[in-house]
N, C-alpha and C. Protein backbone atom coordinates (compact mmCIF):
# COMPACT_ATOMS: atom_id res chain seq x y z
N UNK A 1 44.19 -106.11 -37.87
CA UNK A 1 44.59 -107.28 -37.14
C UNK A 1 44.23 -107.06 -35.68
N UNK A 2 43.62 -108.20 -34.85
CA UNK A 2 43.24 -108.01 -33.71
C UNK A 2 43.97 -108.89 -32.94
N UNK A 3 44.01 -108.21 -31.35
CA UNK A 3 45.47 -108.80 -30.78
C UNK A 3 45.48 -110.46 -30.29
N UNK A 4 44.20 -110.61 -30.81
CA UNK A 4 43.81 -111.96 -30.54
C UNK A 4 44.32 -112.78 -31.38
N UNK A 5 44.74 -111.89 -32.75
CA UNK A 5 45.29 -113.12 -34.06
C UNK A 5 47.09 -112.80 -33.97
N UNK A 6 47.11 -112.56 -32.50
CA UNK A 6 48.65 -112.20 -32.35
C UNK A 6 49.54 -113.38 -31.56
N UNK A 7 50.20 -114.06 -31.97
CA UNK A 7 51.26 -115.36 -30.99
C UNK A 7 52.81 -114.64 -30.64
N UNK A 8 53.02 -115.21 -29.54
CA UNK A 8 54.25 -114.96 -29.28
C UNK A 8 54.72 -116.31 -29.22
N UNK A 9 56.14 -116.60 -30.28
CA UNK A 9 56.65 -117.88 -30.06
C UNK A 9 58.13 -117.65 -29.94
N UNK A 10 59.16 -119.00 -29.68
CA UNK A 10 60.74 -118.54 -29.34
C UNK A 10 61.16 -118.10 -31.54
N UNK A 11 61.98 -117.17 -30.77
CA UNK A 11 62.80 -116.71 -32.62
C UNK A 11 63.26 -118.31 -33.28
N UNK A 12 62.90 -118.27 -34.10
CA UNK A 12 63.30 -119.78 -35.24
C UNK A 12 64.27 -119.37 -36.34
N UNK A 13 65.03 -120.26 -36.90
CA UNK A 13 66.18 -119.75 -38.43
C UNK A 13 64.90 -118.96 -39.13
N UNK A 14 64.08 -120.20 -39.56
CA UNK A 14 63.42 -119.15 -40.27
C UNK A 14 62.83 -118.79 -40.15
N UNK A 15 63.21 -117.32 -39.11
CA UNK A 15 62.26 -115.74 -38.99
C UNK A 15 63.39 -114.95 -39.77
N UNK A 16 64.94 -115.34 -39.31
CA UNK A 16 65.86 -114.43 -39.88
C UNK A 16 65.50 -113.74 -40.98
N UNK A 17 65.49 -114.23 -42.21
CA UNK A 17 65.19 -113.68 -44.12
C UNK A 17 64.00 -112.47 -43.51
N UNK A 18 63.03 -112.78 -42.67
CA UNK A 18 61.99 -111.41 -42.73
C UNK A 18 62.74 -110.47 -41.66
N UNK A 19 63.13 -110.54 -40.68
CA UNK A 19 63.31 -109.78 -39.75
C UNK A 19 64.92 -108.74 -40.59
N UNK A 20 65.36 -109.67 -40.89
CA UNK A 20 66.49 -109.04 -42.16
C UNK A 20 65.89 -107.94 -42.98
N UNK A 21 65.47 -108.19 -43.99
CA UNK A 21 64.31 -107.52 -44.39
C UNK A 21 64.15 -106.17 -44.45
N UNK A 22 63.63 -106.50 -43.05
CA UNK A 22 63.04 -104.79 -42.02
C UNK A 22 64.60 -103.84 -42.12
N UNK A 23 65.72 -104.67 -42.04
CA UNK A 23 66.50 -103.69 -42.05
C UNK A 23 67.21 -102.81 -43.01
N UNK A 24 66.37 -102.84 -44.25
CA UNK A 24 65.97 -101.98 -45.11
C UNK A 24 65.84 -100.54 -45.32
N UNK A 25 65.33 -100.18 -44.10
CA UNK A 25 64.42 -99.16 -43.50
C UNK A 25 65.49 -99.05 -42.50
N UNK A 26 65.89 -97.32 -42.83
CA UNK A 26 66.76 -97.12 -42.03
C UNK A 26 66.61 -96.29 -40.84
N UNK A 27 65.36 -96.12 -40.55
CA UNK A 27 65.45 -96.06 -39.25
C UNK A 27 65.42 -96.83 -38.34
N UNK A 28 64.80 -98.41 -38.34
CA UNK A 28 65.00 -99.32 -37.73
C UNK A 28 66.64 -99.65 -37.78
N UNK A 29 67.01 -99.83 -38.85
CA UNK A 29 68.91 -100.06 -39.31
C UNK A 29 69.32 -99.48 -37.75
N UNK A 30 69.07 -98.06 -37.73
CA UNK A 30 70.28 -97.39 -36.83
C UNK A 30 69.73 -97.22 -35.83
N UNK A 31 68.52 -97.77 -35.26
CA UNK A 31 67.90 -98.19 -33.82
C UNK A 31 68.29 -99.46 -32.94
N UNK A 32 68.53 -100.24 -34.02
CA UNK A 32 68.75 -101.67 -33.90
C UNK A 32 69.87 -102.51 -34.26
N UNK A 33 70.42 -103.42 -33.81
CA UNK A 33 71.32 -104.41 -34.06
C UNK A 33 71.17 -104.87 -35.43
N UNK A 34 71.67 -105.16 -36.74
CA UNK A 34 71.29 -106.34 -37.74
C UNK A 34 71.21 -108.17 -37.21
N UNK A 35 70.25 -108.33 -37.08
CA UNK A 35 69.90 -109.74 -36.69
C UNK A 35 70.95 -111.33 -37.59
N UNK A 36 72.45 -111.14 -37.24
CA UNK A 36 73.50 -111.52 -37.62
C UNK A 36 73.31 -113.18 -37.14
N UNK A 37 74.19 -114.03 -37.48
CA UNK A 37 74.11 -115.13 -36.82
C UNK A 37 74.58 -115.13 -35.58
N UNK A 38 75.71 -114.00 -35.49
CA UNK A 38 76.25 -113.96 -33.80
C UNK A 38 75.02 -113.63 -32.78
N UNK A 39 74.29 -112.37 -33.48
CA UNK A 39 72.59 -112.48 -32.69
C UNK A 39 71.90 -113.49 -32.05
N UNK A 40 72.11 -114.18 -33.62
CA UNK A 40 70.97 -115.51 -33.18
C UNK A 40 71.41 -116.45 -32.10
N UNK A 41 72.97 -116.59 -32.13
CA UNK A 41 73.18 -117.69 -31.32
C UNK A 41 73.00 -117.19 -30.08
N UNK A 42 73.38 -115.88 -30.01
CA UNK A 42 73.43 -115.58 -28.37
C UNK A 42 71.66 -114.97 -27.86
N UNK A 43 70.77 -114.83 -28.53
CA UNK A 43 69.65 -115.05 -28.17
C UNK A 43 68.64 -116.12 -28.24
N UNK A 44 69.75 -117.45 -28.35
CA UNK A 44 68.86 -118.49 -28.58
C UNK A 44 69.67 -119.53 -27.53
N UNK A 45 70.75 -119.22 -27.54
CA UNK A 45 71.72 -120.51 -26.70
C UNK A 45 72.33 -120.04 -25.35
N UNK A 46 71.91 -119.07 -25.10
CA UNK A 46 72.83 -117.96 -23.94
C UNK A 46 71.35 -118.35 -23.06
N UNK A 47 71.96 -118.18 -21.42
CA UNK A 47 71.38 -118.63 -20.75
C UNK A 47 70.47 -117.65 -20.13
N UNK A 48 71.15 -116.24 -20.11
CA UNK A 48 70.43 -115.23 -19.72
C UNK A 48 69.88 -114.46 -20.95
N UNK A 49 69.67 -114.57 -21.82
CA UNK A 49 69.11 -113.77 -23.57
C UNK A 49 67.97 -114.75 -23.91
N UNK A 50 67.11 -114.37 -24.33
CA UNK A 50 65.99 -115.07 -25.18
C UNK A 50 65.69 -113.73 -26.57
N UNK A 51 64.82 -114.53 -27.13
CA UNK A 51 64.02 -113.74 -27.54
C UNK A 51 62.51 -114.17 -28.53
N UNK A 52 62.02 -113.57 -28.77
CA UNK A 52 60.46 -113.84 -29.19
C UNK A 52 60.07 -113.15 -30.73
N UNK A 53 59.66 -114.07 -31.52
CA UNK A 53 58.61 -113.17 -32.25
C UNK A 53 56.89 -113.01 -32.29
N UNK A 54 56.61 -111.63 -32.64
CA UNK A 54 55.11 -111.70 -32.31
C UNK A 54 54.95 -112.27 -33.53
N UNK A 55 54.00 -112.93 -33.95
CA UNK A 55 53.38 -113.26 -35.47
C UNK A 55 51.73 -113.22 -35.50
N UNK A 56 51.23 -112.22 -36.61
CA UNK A 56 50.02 -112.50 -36.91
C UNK A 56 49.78 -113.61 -38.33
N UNK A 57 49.41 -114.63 -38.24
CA UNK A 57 48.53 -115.57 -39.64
C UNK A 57 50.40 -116.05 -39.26
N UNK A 58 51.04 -116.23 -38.81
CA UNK A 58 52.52 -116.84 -39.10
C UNK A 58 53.82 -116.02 -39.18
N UNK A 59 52.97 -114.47 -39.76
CA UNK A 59 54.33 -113.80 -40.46
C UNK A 59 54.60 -112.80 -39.22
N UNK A 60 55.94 -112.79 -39.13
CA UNK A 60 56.57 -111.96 -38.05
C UNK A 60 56.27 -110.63 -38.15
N UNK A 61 55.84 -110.36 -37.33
CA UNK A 61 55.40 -108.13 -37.07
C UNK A 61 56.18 -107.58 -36.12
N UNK A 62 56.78 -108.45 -35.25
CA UNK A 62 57.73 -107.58 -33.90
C UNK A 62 58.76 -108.68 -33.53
N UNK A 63 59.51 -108.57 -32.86
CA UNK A 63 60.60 -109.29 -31.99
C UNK A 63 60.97 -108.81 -30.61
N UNK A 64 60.88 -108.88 -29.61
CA UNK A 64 61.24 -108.72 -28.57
C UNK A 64 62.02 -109.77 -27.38
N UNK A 65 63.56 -108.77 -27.36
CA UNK A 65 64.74 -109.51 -26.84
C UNK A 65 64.31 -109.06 -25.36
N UNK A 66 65.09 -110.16 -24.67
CA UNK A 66 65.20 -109.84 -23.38
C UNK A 66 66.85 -110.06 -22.78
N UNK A 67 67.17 -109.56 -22.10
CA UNK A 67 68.46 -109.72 -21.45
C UNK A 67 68.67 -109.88 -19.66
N UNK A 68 68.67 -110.82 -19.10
CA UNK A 68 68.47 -110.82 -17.39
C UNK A 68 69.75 -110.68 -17.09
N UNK A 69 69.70 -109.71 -16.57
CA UNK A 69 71.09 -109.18 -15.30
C UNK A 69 70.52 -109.60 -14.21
N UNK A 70 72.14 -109.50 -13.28
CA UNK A 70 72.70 -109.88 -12.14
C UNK A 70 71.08 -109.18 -11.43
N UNK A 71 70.37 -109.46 -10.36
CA UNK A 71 69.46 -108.63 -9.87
C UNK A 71 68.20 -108.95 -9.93
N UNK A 72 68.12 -109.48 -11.33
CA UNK A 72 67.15 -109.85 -11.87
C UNK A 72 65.79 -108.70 -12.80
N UNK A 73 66.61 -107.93 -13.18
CA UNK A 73 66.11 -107.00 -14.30
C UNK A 73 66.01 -107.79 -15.30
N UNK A 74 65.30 -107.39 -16.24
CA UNK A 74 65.32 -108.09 -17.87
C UNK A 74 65.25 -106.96 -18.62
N UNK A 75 66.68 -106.60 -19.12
CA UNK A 75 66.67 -105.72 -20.47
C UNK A 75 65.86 -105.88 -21.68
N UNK A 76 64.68 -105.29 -22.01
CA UNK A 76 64.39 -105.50 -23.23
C UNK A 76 64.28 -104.16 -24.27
N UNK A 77 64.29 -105.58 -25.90
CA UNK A 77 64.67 -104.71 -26.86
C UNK A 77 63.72 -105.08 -28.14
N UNK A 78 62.87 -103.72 -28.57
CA UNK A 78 61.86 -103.87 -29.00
C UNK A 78 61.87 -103.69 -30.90
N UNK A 79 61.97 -104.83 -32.10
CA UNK A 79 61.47 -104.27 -33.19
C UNK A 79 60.08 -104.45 -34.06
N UNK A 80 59.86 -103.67 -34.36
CA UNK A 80 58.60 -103.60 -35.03
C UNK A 80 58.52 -103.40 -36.28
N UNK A 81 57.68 -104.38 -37.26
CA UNK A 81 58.20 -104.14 -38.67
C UNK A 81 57.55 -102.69 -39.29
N UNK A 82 58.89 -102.42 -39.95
CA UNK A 82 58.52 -100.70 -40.02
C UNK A 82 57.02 -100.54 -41.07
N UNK A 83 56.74 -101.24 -41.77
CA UNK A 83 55.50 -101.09 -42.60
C UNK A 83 54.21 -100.46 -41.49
N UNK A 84 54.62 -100.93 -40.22
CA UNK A 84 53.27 -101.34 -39.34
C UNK A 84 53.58 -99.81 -38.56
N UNK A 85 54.74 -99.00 -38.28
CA UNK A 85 54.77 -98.55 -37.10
C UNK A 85 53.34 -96.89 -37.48
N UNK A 86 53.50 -96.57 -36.43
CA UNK A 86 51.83 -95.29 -36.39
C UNK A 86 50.54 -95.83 -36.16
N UNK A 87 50.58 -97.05 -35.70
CA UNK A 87 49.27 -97.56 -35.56
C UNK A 87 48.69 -97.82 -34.20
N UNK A 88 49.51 -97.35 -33.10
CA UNK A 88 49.58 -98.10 -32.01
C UNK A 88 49.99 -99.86 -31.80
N UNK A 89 50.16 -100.84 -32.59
CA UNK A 89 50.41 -101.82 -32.71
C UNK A 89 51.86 -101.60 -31.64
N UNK A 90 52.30 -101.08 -31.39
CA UNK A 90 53.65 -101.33 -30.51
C UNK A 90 53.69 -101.21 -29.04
N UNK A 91 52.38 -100.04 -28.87
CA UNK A 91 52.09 -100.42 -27.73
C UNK A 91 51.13 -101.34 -27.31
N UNK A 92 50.48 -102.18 -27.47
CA UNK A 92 49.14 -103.16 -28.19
C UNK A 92 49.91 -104.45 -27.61
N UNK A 93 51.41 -104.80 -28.78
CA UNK A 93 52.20 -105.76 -28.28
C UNK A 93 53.24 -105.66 -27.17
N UNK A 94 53.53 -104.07 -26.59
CA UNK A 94 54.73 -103.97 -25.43
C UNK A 94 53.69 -104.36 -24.33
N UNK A 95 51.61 -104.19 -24.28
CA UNK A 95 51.34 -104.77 -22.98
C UNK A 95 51.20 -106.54 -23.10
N UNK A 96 50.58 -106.81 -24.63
CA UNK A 96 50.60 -108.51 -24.58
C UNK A 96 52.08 -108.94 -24.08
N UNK A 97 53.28 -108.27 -24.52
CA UNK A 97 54.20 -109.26 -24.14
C UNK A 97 55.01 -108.86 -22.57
N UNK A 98 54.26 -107.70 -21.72
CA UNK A 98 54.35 -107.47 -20.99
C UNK A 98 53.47 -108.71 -19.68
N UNK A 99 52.40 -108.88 -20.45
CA UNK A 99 51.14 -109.92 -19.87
C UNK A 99 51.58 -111.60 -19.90
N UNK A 100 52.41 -111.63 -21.01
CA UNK A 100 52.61 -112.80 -21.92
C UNK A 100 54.29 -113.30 -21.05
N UNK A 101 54.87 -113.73 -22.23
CA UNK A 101 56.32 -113.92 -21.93
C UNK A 101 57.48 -113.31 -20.86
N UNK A 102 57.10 -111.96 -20.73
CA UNK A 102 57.62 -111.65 -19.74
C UNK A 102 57.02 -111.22 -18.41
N UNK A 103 55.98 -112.22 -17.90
CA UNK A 103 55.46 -111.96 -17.27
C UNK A 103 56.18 -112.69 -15.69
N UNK A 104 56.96 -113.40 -15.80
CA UNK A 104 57.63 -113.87 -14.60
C UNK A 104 58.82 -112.98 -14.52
N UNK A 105 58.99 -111.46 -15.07
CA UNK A 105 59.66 -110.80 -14.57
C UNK A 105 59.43 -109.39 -13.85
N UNK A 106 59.64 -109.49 -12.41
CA UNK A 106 58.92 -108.36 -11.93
C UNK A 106 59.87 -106.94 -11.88
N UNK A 107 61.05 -107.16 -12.70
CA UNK A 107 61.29 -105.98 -13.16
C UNK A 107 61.48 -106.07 -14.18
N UNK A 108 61.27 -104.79 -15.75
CA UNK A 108 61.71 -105.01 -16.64
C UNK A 108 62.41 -103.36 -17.17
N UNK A 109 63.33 -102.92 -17.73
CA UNK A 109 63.69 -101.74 -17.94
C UNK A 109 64.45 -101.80 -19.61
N UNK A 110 64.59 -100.49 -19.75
CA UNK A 110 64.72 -100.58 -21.40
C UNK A 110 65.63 -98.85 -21.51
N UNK A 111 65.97 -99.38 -22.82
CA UNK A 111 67.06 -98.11 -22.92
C UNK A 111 66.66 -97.49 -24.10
N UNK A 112 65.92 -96.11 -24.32
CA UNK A 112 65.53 -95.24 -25.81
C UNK A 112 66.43 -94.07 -25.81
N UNK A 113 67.15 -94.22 -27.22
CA UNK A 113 67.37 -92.30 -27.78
C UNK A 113 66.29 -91.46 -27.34
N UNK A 114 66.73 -90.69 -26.80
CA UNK A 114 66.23 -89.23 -26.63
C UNK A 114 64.91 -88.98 -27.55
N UNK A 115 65.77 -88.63 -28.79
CA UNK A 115 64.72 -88.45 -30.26
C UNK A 115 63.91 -89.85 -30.91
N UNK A 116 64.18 -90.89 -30.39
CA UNK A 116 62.88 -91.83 -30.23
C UNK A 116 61.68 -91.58 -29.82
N UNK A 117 61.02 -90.48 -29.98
CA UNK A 117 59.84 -89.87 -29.38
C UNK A 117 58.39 -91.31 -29.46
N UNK A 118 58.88 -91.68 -30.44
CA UNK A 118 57.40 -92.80 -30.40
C UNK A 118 57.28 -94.18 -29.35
N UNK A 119 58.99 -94.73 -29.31
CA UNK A 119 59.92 -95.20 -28.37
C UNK A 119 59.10 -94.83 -26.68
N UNK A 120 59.28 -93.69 -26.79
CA UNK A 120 59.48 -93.30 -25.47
C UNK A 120 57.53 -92.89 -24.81
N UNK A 121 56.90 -92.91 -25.98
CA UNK A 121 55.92 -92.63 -25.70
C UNK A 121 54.91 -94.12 -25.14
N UNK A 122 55.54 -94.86 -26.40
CA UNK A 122 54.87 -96.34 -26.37
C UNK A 122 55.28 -96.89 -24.76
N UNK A 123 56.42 -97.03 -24.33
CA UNK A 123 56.75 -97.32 -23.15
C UNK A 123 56.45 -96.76 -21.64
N UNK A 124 55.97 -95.02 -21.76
CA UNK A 124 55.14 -94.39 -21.17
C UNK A 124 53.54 -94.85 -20.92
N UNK A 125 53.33 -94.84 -21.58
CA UNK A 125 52.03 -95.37 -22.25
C UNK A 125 51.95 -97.12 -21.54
N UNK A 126 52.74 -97.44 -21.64
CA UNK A 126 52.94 -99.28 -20.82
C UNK A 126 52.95 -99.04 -19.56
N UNK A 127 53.25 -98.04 -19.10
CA UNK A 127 53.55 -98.01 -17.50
C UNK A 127 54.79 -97.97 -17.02
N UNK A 128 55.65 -97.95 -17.68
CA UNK A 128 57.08 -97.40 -17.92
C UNK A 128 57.73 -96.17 -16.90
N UNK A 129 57.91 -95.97 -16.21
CA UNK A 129 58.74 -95.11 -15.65
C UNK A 129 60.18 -94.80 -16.33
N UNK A 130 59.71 -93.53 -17.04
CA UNK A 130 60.95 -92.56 -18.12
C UNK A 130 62.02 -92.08 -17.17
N UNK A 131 63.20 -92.32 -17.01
CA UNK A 131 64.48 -91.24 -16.24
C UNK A 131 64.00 -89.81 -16.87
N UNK A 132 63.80 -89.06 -15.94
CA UNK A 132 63.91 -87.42 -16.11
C UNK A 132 64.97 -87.07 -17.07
N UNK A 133 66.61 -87.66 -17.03
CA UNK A 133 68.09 -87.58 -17.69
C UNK A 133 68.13 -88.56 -18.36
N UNK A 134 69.31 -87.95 -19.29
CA UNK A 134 69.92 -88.74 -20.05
C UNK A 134 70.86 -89.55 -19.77
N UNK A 135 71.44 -90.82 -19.64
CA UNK A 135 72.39 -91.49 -19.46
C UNK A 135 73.54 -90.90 -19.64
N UNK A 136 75.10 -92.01 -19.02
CA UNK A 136 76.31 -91.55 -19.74
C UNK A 136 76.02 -91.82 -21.23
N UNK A 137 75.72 -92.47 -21.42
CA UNK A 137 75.57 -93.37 -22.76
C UNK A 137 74.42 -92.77 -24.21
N UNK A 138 74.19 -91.88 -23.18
CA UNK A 138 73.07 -91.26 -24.32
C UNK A 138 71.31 -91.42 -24.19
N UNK A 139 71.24 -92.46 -23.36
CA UNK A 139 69.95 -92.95 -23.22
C UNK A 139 68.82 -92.35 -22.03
N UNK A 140 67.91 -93.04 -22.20
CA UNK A 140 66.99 -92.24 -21.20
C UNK A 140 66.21 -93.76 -21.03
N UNK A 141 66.54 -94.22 -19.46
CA UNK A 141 66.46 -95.67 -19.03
C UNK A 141 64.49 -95.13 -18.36
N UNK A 142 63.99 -96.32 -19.11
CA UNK A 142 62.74 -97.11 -19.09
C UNK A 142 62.48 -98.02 -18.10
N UNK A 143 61.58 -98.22 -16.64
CA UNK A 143 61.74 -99.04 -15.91
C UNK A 143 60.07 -99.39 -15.79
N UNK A 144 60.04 -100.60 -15.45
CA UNK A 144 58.89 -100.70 -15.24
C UNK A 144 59.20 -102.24 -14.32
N UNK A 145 57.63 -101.47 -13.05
CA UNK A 145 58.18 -103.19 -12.25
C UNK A 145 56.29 -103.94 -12.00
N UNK A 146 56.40 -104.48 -12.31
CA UNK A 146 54.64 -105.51 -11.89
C UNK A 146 54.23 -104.98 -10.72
N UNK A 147 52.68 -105.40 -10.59
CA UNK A 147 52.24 -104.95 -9.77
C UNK A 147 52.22 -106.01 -8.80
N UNK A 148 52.52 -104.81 -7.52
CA UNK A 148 52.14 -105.60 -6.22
C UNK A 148 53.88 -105.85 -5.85
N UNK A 149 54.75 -105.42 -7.01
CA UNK A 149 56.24 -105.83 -6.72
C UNK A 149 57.01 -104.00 -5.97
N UNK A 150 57.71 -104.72 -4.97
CA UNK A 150 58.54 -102.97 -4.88
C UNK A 150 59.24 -102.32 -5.81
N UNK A 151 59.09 -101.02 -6.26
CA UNK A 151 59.80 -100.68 -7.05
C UNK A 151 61.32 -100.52 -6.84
């Protein structure tokens, strides 16, 4: 698949049944939220939450949430359908939707487990600025700001 046969459109009801699915696969399971109806509403009707699916030919391959805080950061939160992951495809779609949809945000930062090694690489790899530490929380915060913006 070439990134040209790739769309980013807003999440629809019916993406739920596939993105469900994925959570099958339990390493996505315990990376990720289950995509619940409380999900949906608050990434579809909430004023600061969106979110996106990538689709190649129609069928969903990724989702990427965003969350805007006070400041104007945009938390985002990345899944990828596990059939696909080892291919680079994750970093492929973290720069389209870096280029794409979230491109009117000139900061964006993200939160990976430690042992997310592919996580942490893909987002390196984007231009990502990794925290040296670990969070209170466990995490190791992901920042990345556009160019030409202060960090």
């Amino acid at each position: 698949m070439s990134d040209t046969d790739i769309e980013f459109r807003p999440i629809e009801t019916a993406d739920l049944p596939a993105l469900r699915r994925w959570f099958g696969d339990n390493e996505l399971a315990r990376r990720l939220s289950f995509p619940d109806d409380i999900w949906f509403a608050h990434v579809t009707r909430g004023a600061d939450a969106s979110c996106w699916v990538a689709a190649a030919a129609g069928t969903p391959i990724a989702r990427f949430q965003l969350e805007t805080a006070a400041g104007g950061t945009a938390y985002i939160d990345i899944g990828l359908r596990p059939d696909l992951r080892g291919q680079g495809l994750g970093r492929r779609l973290l720069e389209a939707f870096l280029a794409g949809p979230a491109r009117f945000h000139a900061r964006v930062a993200a939160f990976i487990e430690p042992d997310h090694h592919a996580s942490l690489r893909c987002f390196s790899a984007c231009g990502f600025r990794l925290s040296s530490e670990v969070d209170a929380d466990g995490m190791i915060r992901a920042d990345w700001t556009a160019k030409g913006e202060a960090a």
